[in-house]
C-alpha atoms as a PDB file:
ATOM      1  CA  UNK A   1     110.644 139.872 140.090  1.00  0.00           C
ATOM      2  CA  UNK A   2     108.400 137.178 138.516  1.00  0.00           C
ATOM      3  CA  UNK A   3     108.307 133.271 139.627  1.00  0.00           C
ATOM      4  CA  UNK A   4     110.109 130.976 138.228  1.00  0.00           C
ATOM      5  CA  UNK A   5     107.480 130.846 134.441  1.00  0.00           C
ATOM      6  CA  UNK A   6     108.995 133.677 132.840  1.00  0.00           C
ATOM      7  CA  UNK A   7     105.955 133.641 130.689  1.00  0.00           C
ATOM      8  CA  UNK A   8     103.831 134.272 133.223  1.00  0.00           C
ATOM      9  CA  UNK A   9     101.593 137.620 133.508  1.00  0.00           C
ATOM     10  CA  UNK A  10     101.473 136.666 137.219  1.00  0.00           C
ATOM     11  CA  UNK A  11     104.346 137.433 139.515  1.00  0.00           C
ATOM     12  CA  UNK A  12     105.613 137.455 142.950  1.00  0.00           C
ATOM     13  CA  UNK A  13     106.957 140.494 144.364  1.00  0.00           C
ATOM     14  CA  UNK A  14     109.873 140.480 146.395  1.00  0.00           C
ATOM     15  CA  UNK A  15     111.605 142.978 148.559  1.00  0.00           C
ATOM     16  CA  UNK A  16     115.040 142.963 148.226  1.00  0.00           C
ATOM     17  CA  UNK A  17     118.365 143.916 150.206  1.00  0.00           C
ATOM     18  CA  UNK A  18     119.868 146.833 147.370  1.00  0.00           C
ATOM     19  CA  UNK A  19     123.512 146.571 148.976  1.00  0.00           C
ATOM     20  CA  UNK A  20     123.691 142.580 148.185  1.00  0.00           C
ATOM     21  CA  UNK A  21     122.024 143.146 145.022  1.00  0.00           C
ATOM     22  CA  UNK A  22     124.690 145.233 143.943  1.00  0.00           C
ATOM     23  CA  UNK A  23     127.489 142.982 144.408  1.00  0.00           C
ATOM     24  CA  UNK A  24     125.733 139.760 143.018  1.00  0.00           C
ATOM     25  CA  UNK A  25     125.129 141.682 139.840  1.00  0.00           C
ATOM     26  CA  UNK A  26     128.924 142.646 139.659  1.00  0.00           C
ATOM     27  CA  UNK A  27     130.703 139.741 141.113  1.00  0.00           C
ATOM     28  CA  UNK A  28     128.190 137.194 139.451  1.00  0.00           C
ATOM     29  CA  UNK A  29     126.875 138.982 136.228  1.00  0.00           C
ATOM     30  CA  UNK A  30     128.869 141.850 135.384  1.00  0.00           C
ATOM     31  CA  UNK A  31     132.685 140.865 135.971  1.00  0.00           C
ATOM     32  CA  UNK A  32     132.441 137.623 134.651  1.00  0.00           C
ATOM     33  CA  UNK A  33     131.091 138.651 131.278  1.00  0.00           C
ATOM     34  CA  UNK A  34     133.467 141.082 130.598  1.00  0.00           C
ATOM     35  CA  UNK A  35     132.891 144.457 132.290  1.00  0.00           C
ATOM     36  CA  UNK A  36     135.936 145.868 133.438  1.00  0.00           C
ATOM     37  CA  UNK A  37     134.729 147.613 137.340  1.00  0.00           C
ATOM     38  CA  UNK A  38     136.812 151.168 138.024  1.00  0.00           C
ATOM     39  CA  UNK A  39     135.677 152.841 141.164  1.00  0.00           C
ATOM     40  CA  UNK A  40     136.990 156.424 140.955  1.00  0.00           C
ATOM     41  CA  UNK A  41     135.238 160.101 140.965  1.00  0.00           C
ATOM     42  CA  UNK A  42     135.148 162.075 137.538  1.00  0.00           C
ATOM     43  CA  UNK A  43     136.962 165.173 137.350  1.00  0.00           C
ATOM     44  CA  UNK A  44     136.001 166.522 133.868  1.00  0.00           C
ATOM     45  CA  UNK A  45     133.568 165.308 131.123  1.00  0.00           C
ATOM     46  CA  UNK A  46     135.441 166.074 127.479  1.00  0.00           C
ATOM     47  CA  UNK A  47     132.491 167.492 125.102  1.00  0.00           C
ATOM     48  CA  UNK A  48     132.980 167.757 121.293  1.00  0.00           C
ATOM     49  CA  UNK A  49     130.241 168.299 118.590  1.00  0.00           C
ATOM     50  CA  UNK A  50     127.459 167.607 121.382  1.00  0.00           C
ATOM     51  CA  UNK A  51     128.802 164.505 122.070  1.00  0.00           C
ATOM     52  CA  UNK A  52     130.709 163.408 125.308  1.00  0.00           C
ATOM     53  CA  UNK A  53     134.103 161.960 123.958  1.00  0.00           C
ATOM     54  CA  UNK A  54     135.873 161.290 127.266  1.00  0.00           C
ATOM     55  CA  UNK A  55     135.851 161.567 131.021  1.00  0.00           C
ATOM     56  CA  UNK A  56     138.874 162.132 133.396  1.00  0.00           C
ATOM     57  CA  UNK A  57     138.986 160.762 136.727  1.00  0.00           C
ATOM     58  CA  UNK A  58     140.616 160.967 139.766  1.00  0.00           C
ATOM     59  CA  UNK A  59     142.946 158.198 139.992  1.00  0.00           C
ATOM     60  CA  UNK A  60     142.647 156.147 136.954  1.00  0.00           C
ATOM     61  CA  UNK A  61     143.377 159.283 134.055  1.00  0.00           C
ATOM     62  CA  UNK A  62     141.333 159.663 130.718  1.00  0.00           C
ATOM     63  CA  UNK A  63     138.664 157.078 129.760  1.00  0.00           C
ATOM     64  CA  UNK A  64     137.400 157.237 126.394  1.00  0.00           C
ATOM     65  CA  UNK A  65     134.715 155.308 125.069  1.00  0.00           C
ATOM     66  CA  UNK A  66     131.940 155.100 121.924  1.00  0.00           C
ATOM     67  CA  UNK A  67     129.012 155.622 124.332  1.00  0.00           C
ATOM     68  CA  UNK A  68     128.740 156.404 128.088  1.00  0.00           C
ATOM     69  CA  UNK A  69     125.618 155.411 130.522  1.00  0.00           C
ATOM     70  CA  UNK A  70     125.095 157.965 132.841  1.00  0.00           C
ATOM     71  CA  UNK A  71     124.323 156.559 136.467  1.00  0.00           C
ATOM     72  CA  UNK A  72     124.995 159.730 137.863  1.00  0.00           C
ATOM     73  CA  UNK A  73     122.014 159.947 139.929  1.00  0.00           C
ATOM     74  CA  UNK A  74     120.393 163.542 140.786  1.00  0.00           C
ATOM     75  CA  UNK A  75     124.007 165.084 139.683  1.00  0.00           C
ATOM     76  CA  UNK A  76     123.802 164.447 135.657  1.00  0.00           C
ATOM     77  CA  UNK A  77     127.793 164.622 135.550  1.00  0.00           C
ATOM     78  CA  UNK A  78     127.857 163.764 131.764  1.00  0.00           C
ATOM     79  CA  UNK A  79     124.273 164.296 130.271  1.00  0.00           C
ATOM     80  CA  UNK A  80     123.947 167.715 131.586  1.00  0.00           C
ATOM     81  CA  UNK A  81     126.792 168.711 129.332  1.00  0.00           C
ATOM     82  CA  UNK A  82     124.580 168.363 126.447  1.00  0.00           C
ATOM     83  CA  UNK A  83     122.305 170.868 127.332  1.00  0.00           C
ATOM     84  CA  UNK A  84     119.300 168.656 127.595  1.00  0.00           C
ATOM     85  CA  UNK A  85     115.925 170.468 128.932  1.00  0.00           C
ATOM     86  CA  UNK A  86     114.181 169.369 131.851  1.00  0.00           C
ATOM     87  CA  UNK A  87     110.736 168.913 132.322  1.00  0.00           C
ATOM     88  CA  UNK A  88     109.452 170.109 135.875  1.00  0.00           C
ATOM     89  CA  UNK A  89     106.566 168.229 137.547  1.00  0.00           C
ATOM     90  CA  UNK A  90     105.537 170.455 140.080  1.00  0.00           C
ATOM     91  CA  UNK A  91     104.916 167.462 142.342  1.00  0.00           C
ATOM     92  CA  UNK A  92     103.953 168.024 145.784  1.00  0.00           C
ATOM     93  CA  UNK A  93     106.506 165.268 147.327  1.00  0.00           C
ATOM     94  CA  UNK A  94     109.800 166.337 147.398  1.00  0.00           C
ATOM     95  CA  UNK A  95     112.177 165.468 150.043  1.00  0.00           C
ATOM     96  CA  UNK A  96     112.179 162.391 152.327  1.00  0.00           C
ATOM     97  CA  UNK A  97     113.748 161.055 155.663  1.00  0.00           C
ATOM     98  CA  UNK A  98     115.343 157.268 155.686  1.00  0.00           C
ATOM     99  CA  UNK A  99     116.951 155.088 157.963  1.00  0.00           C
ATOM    100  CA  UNK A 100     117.349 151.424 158.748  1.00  0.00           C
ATOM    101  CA  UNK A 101     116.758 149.884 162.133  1.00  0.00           C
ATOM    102  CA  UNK A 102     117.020 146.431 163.334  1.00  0.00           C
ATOM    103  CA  UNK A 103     114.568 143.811 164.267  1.00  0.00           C
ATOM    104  CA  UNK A 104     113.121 143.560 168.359  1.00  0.00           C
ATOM    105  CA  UNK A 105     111.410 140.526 167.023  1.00  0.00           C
ATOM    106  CA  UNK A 106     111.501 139.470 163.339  1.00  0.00           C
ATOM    107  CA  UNK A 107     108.314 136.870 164.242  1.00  0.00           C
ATOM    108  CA  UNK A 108     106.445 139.820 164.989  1.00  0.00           C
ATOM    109  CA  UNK A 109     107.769 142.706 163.017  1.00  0.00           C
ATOM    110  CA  UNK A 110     108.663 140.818 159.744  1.00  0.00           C
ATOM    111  CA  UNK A 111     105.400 141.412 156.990  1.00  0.00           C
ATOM    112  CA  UNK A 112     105.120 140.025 153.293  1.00  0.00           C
ATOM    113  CA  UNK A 113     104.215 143.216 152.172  1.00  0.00           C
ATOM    114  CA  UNK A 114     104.960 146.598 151.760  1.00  0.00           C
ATOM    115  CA  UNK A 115     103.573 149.328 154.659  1.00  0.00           C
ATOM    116  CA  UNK A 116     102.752 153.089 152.813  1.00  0.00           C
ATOM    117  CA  UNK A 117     100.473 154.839 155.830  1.00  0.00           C
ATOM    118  CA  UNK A 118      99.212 158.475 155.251  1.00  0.00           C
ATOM    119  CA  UNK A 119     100.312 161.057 157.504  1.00  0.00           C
ATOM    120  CA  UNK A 120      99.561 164.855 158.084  1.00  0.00           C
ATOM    121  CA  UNK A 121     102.176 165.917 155.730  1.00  0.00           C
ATOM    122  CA  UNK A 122     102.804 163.319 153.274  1.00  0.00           C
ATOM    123  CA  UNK A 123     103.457 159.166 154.451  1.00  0.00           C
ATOM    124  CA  UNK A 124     105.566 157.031 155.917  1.00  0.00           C
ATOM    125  CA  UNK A 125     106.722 153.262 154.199  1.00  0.00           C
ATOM    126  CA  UNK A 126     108.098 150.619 155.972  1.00  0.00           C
ATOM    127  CA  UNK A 127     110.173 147.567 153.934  1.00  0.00           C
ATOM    128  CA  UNK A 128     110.835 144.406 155.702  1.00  0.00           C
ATOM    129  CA  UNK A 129     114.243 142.150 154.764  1.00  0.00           C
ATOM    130  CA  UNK A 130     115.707 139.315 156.575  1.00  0.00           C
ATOM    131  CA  UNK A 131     118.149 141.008 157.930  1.00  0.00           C
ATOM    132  CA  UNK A 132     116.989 144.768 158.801  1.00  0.00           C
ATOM    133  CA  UNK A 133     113.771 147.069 157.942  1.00  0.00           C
ATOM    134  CA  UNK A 134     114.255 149.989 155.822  1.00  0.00           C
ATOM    135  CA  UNK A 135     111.712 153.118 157.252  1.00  0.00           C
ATOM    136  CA  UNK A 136     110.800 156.366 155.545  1.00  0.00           C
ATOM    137  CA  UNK A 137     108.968 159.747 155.873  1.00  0.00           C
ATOM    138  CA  UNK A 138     108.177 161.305 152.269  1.00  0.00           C
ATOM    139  CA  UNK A 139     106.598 165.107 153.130  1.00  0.00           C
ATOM    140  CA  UNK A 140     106.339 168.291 151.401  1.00  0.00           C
ATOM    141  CA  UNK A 141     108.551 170.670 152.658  1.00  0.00           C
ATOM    142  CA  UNK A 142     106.669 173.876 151.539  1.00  0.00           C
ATOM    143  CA  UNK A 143     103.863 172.308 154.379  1.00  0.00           C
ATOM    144  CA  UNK A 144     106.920 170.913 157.550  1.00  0.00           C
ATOM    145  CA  UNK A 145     109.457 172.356 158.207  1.00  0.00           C
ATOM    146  CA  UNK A 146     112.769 170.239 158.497  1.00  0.00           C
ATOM    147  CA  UNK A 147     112.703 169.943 162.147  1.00  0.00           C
ATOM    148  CA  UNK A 148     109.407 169.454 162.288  1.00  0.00           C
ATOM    149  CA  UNK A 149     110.000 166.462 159.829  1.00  0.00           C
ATOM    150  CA  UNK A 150     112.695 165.498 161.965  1.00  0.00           C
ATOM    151  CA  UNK A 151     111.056 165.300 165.284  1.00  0.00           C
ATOM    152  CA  UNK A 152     108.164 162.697 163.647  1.00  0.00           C
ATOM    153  CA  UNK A 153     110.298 160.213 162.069  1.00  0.00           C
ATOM    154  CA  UNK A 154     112.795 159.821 164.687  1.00  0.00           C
ATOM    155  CA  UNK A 155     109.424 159.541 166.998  1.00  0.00           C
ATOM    156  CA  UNK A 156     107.972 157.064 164.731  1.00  0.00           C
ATOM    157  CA  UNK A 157     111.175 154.752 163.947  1.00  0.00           C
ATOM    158  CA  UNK A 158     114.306 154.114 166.246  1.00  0.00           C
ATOM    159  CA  UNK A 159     117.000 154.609 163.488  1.00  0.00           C
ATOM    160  CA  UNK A 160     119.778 156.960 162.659  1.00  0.00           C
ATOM    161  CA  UNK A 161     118.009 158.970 159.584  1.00  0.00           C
ATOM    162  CA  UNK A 162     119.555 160.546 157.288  1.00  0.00           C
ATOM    163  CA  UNK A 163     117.971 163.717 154.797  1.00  0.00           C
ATOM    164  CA  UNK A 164     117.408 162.663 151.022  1.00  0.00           C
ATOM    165  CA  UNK A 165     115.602 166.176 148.900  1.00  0.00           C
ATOM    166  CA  UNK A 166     115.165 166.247 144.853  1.00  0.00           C
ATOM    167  CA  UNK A 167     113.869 168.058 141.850  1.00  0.00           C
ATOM    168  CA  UNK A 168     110.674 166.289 140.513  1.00  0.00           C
ATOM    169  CA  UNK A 169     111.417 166.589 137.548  1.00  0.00           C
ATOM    170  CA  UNK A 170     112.178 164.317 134.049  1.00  0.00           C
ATOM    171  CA  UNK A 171     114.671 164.675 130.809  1.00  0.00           C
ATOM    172  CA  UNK A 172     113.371 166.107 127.734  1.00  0.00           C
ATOM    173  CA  UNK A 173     116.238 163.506 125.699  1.00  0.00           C
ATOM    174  CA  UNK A 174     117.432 160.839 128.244  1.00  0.00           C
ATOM    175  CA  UNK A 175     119.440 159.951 124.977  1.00  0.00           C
ATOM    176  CA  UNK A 176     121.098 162.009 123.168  1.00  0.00           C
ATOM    177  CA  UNK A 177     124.254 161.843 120.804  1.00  0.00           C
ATOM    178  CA  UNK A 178     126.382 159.143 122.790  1.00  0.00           C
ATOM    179  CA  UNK A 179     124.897 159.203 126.480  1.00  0.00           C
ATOM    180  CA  UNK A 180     122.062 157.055 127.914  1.00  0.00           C
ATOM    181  CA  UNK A 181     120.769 158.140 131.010  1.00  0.00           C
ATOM    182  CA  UNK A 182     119.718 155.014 133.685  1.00  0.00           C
ATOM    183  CA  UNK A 183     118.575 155.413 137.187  1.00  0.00           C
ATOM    184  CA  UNK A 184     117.945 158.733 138.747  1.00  0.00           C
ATOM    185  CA  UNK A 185     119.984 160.386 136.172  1.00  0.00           C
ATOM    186  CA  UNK A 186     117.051 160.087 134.266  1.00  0.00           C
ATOM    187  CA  UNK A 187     114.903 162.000 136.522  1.00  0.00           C
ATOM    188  CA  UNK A 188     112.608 161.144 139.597  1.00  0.00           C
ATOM    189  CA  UNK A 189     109.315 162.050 140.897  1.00  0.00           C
ATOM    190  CA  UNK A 190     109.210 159.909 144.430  1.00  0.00           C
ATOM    191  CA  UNK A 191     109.275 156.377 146.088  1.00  0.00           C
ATOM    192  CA  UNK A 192     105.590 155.527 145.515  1.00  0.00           C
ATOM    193  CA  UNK A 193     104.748 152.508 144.187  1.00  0.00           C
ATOM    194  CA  UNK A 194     108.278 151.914 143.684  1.00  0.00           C
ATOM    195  CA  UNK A 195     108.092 153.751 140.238  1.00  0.00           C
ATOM    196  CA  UNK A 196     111.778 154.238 140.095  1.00  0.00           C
ATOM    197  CA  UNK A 197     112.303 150.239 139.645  1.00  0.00           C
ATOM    198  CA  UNK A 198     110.389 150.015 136.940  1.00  0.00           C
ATOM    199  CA  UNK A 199     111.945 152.686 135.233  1.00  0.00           C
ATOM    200  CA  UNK A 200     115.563 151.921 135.489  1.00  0.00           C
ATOM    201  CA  UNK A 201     114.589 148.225 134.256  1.00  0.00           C
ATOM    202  CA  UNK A 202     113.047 149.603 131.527  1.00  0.00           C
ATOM    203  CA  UNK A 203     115.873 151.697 130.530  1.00  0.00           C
ATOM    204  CA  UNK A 204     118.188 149.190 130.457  1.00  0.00           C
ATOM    205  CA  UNK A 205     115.753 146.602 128.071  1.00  0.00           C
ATOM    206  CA  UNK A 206     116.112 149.764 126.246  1.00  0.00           C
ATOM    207  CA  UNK A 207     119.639 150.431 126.814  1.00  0.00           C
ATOM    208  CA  UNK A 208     120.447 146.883 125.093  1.00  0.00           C
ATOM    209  CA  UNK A 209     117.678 147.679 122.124  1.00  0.00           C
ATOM    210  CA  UNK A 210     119.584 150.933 121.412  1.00  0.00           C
ATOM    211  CA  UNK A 211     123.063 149.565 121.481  1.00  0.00           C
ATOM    212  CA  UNK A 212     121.851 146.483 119.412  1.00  0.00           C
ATOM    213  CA  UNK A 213     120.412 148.493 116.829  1.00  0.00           C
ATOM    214  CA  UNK A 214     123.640 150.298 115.997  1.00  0.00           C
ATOM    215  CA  UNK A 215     125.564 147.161 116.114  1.00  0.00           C
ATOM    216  CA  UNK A 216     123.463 145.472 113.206  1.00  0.00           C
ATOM    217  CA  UNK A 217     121.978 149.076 111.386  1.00  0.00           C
ATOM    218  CA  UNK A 218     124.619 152.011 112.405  1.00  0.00           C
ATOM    219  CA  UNK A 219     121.762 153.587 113.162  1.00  0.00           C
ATOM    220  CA  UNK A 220     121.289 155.430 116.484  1.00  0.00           C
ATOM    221  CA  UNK A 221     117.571 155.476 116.953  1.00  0.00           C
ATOM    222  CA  UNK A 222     117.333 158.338 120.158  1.00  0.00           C
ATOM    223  CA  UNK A 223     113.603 158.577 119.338  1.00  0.00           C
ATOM    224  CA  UNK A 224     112.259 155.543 120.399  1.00  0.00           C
ATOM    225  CA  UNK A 225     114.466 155.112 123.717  1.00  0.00           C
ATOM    226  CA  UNK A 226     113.209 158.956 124.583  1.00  0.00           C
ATOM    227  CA  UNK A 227     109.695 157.888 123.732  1.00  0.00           C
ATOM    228  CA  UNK A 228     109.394 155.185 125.890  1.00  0.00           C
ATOM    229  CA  UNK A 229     110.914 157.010 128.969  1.00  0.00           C
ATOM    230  CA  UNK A 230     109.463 159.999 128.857  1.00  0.00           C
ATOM    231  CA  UNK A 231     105.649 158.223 128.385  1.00  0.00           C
ATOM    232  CA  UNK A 232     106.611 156.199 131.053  1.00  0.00           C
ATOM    233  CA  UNK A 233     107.072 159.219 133.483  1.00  0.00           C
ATOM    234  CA  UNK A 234     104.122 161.309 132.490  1.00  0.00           C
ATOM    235  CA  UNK A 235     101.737 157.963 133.146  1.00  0.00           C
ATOM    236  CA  UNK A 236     103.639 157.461 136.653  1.00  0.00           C
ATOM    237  CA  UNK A 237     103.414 161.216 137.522  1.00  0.00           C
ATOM    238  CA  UNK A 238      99.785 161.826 136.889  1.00  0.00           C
ATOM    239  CA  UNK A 239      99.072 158.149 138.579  1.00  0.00           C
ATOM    240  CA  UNK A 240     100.919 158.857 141.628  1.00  0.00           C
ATOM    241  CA  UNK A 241      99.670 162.756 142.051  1.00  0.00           C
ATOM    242  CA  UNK A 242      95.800 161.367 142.224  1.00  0.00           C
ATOM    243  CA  UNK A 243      96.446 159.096 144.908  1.00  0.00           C
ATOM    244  CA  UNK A 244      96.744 162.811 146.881  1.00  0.00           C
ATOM    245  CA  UNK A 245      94.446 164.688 145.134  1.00  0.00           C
ATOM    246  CA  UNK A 246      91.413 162.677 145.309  1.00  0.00           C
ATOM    247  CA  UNK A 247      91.210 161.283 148.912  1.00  0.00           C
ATOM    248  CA  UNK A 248      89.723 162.940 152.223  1.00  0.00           C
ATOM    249  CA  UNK A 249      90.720 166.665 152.428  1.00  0.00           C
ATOM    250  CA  UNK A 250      90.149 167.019 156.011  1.00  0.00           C
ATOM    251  CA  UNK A 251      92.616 165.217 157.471  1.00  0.00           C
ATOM    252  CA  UNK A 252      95.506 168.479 157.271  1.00  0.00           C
ATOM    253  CA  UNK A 253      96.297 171.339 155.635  1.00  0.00           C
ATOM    254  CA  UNK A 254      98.365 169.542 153.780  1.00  0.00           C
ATOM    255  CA  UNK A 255      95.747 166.902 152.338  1.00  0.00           C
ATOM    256  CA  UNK A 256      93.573 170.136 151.797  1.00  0.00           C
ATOM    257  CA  UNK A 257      95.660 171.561 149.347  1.00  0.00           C
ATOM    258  CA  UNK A 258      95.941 168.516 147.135  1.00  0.00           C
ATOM    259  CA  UNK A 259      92.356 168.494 146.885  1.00  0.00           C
ATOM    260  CA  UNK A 260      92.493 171.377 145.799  1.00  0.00           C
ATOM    261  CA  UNK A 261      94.583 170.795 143.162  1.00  0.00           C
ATOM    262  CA  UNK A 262      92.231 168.148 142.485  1.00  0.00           C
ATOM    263  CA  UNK A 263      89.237 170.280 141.950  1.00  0.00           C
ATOM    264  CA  UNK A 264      91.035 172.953 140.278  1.00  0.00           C
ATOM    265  CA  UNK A 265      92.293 170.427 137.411  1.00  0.00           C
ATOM    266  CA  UNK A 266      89.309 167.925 137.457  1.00  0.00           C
ATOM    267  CA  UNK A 267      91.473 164.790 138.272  1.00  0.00           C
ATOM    268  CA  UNK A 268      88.211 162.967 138.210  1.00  0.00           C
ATOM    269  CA  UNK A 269      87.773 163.461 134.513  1.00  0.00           C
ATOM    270  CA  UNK A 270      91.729 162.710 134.266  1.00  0.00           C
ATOM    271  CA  UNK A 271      91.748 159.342 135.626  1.00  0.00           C
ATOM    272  CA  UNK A 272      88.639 158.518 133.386  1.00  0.00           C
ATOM    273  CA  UNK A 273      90.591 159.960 130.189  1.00  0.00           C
ATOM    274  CA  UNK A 274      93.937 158.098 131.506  1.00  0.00           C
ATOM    275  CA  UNK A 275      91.755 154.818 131.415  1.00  0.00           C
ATOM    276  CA  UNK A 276      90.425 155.625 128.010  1.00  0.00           C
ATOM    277  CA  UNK A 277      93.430 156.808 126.628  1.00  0.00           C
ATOM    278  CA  UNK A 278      94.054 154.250 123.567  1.00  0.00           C
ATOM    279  CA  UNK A 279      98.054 153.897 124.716  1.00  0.00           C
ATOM    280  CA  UNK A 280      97.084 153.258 127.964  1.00  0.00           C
ATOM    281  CA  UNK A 281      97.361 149.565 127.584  1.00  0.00           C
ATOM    282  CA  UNK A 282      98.455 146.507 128.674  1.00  0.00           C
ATOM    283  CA  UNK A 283     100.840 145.886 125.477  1.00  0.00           C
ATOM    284  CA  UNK A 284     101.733 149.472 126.032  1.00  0.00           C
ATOM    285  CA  UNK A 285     102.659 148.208 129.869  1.00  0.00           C
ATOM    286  CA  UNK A 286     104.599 145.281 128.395  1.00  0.00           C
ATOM    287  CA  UNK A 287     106.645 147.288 125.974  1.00  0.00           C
ATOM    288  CA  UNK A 288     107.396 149.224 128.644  1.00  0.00           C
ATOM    289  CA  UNK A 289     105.982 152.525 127.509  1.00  0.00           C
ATOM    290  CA  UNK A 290     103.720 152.715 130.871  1.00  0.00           C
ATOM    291  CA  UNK A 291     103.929 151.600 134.226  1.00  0.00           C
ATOM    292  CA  UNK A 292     100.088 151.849 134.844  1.00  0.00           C
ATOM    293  CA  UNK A 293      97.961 150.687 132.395  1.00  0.00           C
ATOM    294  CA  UNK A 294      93.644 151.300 132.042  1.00  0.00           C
ATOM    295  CA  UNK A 295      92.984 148.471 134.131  1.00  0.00           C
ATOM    296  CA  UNK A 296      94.865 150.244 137.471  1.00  0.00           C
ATOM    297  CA  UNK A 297      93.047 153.176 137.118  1.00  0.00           C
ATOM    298  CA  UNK A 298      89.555 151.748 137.307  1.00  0.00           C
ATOM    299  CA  UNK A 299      91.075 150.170 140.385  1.00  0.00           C
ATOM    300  CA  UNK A 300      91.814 153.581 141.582  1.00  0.00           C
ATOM    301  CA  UNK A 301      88.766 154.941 140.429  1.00  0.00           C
ATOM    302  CA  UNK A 302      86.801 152.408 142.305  1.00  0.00           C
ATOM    303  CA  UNK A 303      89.234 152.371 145.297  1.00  0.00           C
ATOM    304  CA  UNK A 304      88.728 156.592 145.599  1.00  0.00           C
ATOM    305  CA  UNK A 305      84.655 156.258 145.754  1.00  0.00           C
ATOM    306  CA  UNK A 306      84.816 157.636 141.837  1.00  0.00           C
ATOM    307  CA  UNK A 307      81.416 156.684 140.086  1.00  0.00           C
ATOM    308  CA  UNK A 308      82.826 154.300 137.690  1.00  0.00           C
ATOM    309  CA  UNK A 309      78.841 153.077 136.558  1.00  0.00           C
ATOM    310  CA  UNK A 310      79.242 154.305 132.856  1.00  0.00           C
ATOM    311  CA  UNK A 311      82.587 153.342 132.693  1.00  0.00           C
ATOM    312  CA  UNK A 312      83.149 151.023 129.610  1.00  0.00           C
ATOM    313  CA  UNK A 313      85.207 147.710 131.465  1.00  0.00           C
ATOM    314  CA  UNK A 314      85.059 145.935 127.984  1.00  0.00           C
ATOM    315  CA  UNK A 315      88.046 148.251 126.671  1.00  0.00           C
ATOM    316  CA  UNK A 316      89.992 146.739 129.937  1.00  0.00           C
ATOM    317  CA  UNK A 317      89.013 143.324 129.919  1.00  0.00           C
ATOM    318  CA  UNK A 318      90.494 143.053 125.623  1.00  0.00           C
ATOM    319  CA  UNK A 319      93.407 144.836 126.761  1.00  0.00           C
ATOM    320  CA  UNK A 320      93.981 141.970 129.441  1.00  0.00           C
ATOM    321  CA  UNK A 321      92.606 139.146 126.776  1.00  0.00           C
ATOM    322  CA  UNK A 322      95.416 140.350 124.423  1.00  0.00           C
ATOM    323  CA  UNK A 323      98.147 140.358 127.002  1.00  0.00           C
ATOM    324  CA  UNK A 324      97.457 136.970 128.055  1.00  0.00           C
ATOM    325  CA  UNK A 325      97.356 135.789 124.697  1.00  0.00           C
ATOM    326  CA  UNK A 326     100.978 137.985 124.434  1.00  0.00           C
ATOM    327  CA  UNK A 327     101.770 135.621 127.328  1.00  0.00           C
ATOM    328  CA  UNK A 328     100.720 131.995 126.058  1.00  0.00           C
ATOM    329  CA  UNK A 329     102.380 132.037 122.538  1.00  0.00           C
END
């Protein structure tokens, strides 16, 4: 979220309660301009010339429709119909333990920030709301074993947890023919940096750009929605695996390894050729094409010890020139 000048490059972060959010966007945004709310499970998804054409459902029959967003999380009911291919990260991170606890005392407990701590086999966050705090563990699970996993979060936070494990992987076509794909349907690589925000916000400013355009053209213009999305993964993926791959490898066996990947594919040269990269910008970050623009990785760089001396800051500094300028018209 940004303050209240919407044409500010500055913003304030907020941490916010998802279950609320949820029904303020229906009961305040989404009923009252029209959108009809059916809460039902789908039974069968209706395919005909590579295009879905209706879905069946439990309780409420046949639902047909123009176009369909799928918000089918990790499952893919109605995109992976359409025989889509999936791109597979290979990313360390790929299961996680959550639960919520309750405050012993908010004065004390309650931070303005986000808590992500490293850990022997992976890290822990820690969210603070007004109400409740929401804890994690991400780990690799090809380096702990489930019990293992188990035993340190419900050692580390008084909760009830609960098991959350996924693919790390992305859609080739997040559109194609008449389905969208927003939210996890899209693909996922892990909480860091709360990528996944970002990327369901940007599908839906893309969402409305898509629809739009075949409203006033006819034309369904898949290209550009899969182009953004899919350049917006690859740029979170690689910026997320270096914060692994280039820090102290003697901490476990675990942090070991991803220096090792980090040797083996020279992520020091890749965070200097993600920062040079000419769409690695911050109009490219404002399009929405990339989460992480040059600017963050000579953060990194400098934040990892990386010898940023030749490093040419003028390329970052008229990136940040022309975004401001973006900003004051």
């Amino acid at each position: 979220f940004h303050g209240n000048n919407i044409k500010s490059i500055h913003g304030v972060s907020h941490h916010i309660n998802a279950d609320e959010t949820t029904e303020y966007v229906k009961n305040n945004i989404g009923i009252p301009n029209g959108v009809i709310h059916i809460e039902d499970d789908v039974i069968d998804v209706g395919i005909k010339e590579e295009r879905v054409s209706y879905v069946d459902t439990k309780n409420h029959s046949r639902i047909e429709a123009d176009y369909f967003v799928d918000c089918t999380g990790f499952k893919r009911l109605l995109i992976s119909k359409l025989n889509v291919k999936i791109k597979d990260y290979n990313y360390p991170i790929n299961k996680a333990i959550v639960g919520r606890s309750l405050y012993q005392d908010p004065k004390t407990e309650m931070t303005n920030y986000t808590q992500s701590i490293a850990e022997d086999w992976g890290w822990t966050f820690r969210v603070t709301l007004n109400q409740r705090i929401g804890n994690g563990f991400c780990f690799s699970d090809s380096h702990v074993s489930d019990t293992q996993a188990w035993d340190f979060f419900t050692s580390k936070f008084k909760t009830e947890p609960r098991f959350i494990k996924w693919s790390t992987d992305r859609l080739e076509e997040p559109c194609k023919g008449n389905v969208i794909c927003v939210g996890l349907s899209n693909g996922f690589i892990e909480p860091l940096e709360a990528n996944n925000l970002f990327i369901i916000v940007n599908s839906i400013l893309s969402l409305g750009r898509f629809l739009k355009q075949i409203y006033t053209t006819g034309v369904e213009n898949h290209k550009r929605f899969n182009y953004k999305t899919t350049q917006s993964f690859d740029n979170i993926r690689d910026f997320l695996l270096v914060h692994y791959t280039l820090v102290d490898k003697n901490r476990s066996e675990f942090w070991k390894d991803m220096c090792d990947i980090g040797v083996r594919e020279n992520h020091e040269d890749l965070v200097y050729e993600k920062y040079k990269d000419k769409d690695s910008n911050m109009m490219a970050a404002i399009n929405g094409e990339v989460l992480f623009p040059e600017y963050l990785w000579l953060e990194l760089a400098i934040s990892w010890g990386l010898d940023v001396s030749k490093w040419d800051s003028r390329k970052s500094n008229y990136s940040l020139q022309k975004a401001f300028a973006y900003f004051n018209n």
